[in-house]
Protein backbone atom coordinates (compact mmCIF):
# COMPACT_ATOMS: atom_id res chain seq x y z
CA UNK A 1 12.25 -4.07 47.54
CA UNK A 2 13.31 -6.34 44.76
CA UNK A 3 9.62 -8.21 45.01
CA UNK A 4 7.88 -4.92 44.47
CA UNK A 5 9.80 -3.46 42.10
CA UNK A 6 8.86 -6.80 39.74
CA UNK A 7 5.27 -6.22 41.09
CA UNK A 8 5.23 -2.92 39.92
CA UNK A 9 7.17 -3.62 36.08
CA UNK A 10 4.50 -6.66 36.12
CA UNK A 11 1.56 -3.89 36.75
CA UNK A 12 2.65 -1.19 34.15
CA UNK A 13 3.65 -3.70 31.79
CA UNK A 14 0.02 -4.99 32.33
CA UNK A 15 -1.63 -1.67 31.92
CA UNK A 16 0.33 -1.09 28.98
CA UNK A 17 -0.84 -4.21 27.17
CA UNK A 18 -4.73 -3.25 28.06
CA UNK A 19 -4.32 0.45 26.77
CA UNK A 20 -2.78 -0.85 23.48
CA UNK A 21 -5.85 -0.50 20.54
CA UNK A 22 -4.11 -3.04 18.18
CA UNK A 23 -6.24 -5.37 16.69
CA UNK A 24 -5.50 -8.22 14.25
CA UNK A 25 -7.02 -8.07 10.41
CA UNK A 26 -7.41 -3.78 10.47
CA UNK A 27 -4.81 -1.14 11.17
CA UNK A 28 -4.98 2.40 12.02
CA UNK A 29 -4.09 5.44 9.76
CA UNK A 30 -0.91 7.56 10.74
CA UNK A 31 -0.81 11.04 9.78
CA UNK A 32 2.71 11.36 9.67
CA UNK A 33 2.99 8.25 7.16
CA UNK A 34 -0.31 9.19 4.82
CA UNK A 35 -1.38 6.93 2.51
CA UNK A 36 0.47 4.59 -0.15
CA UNK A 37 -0.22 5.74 -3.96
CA UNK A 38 -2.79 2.73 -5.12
CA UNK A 39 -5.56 2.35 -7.47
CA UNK A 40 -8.85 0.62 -8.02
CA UNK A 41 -6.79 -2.63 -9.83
CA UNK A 42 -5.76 -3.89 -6.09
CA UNK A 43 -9.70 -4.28 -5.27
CA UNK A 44 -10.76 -5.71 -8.27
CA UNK A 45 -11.28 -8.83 -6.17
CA UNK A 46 -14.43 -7.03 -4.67
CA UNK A 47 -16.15 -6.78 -7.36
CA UNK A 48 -19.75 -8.75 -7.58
CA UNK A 49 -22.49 -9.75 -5.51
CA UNK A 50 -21.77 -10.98 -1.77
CA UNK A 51 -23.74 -12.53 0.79
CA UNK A 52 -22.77 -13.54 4.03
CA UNK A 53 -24.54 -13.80 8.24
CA UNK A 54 -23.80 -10.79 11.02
CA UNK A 55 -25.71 -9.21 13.18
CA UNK A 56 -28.66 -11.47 13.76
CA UNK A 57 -29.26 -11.48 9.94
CA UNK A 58 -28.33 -11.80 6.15
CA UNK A 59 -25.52 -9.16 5.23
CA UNK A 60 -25.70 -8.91 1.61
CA UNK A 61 -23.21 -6.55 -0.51
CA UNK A 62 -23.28 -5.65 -4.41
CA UNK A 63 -19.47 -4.08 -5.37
CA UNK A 64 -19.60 -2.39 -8.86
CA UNK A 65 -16.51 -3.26 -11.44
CA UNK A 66 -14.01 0.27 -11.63
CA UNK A 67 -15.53 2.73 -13.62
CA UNK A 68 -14.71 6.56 -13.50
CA UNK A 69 -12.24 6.12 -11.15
CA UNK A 70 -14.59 4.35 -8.53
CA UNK A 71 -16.25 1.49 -7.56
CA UNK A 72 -19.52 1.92 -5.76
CA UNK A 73 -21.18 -0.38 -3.63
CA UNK A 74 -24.86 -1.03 -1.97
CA UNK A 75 -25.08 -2.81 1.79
CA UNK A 76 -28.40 -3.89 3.55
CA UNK A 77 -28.72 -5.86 6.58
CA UNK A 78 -31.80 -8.27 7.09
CA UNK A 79 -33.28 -9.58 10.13
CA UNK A 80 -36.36 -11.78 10.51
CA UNK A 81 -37.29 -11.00 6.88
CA UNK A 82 -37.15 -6.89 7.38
CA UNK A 83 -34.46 -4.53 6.81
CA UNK A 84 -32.37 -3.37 9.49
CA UNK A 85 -30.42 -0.69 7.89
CA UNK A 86 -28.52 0.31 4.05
CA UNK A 87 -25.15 1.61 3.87
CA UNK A 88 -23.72 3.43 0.18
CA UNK A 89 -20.28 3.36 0.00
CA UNK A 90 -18.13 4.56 -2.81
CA UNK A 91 -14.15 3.79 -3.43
CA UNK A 92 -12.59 6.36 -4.96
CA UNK A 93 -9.22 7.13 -6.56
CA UNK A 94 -8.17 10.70 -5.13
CA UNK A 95 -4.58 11.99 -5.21
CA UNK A 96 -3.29 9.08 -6.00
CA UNK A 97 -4.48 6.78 -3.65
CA UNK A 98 -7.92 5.53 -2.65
CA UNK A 99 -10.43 6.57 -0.07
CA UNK A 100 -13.51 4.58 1.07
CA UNK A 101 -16.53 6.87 2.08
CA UNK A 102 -20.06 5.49 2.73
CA UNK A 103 -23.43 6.63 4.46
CA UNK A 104 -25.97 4.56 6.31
CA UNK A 105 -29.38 4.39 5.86
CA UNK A 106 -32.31 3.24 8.43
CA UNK A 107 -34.61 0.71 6.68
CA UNK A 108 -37.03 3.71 5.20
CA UNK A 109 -34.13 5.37 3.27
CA UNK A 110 -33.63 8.20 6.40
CA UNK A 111 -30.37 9.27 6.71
CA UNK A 112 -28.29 8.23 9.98
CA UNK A 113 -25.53 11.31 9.28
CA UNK A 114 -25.97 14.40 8.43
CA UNK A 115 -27.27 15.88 4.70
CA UNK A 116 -23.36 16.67 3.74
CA UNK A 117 -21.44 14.12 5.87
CA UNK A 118 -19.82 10.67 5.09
CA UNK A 119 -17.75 8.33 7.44
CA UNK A 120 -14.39 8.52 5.85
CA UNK A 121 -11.60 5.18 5.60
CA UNK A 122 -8.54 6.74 4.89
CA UNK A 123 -6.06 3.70 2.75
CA UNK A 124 -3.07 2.60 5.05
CA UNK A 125 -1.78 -0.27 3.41
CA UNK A 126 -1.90 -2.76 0.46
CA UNK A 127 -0.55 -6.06 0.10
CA UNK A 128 -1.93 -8.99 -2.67
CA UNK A 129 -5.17 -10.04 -1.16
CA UNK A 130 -5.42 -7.40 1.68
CA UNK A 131 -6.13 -3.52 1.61
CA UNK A 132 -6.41 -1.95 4.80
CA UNK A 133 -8.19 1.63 5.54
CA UNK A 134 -8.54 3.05 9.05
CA UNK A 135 -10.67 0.64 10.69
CA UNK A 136 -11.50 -1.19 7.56
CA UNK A 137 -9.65 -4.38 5.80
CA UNK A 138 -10.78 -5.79 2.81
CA UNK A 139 -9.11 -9.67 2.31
CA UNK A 140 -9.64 -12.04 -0.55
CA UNK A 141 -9.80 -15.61 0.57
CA UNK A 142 -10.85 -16.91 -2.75
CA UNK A 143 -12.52 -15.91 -6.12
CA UNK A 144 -15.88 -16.84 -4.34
CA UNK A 145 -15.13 -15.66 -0.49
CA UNK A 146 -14.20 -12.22 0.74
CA UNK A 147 -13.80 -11.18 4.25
CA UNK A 148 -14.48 -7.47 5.48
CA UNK A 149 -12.94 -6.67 9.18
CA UNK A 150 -14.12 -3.37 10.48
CA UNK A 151 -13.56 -1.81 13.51
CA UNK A 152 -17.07 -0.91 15.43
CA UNK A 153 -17.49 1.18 18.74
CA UNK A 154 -20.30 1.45 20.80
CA UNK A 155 -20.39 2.58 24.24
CA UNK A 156 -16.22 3.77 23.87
CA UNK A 157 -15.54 0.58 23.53
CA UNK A 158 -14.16 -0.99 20.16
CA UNK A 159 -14.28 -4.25 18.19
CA UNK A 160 -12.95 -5.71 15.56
CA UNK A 161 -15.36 -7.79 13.26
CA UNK A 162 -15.35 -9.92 10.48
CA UNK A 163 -17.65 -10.23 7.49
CA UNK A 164 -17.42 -13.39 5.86
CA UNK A 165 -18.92 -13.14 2.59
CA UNK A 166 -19.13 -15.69 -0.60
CA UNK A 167 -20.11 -15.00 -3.99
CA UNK A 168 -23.47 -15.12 -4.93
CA UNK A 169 -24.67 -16.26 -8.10
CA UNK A 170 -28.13 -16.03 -8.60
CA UNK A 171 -31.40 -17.79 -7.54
CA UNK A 172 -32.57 -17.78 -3.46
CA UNK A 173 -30.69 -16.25 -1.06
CA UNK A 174 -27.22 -18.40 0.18
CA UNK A 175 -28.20 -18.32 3.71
């Protein structure tokens, strides 16, 4: 009795550990806890041009300085020489706090969501060097190297992924 009673605490404990969504470099929002009160000065670090490899490909990112309450940003993805896909994403100070929206684009500026729709990071946390959305982390490493961790699902399943990016300063390509 004792043996399967420590098989069955061993099992549960097990299932529990699989079930748990927790991954390292993102949290999730809470709706009971909302978001902190932040502005645009703890992402400053983002600011510039970024490129960096995922996906098969060059990632390359251009972050806008704070302006109007927002920073905006413009994403593409290149594989073997052609464009996989765009993303526009916009920061934005909103009721105190800060909200990352963006929208993807397929490599002939068509729309993946609909007219009206954006996919919505809603902030969580902010520490010096870290700002987490839903799903989404921002981290400074250095003046010249970001990382972005974002939480992708395909198929129900999720993953957490890093973008390593470093500063880019002009001339060819870094990669």
């Amino acid at each position: 009795m004792k043996i399967l009673l420590i098989t069955l605490m061993a099992a549960f404990f097990s299932l529990t550990l699989v079930s748990q969504e927790k991954f390292e470099n993102t949290l999730t929002y809470n709706d009971e806890a909302g978001s902190p009160e932040a502005t645009l000065e703890c992402l400053d670090f983002v600011a510039g041009h970024w490129q960096g490899k995922a996906f098969g490909g060059i990632v390359e990112e251009v972050w806008t300085p704070p302006l109007g309450g927002s920073m905006m940003c413009a994403f593409k993805l290149v594989v073997d020489s052609q464009v996989q896909f765009y993303e526009l994403c916009t920061l934005s100070e909103e009721n105190k706090t800060l909200i990352l929206r963006l929208k993807h684009f397929r490599g002939d500026l068509k729309g993946w969501e609909e007219k009206d729709e954006t996919v919505d990071f809603r902030l969580v946390k902010v520490e010096p060097g870290k700002v987490y959305f839903d799903g989404f982390t921002f981290e400074k490493v250095s003046h010249d190297e970001i990382n972005l961790y974002v939480v992708l699902e395909e198929k129900g399943e999720k993953e957490e992924m890093r973008f390593n990016y470093h500063r880019f300063k002009g001339g060819t390509s870094l990669y």
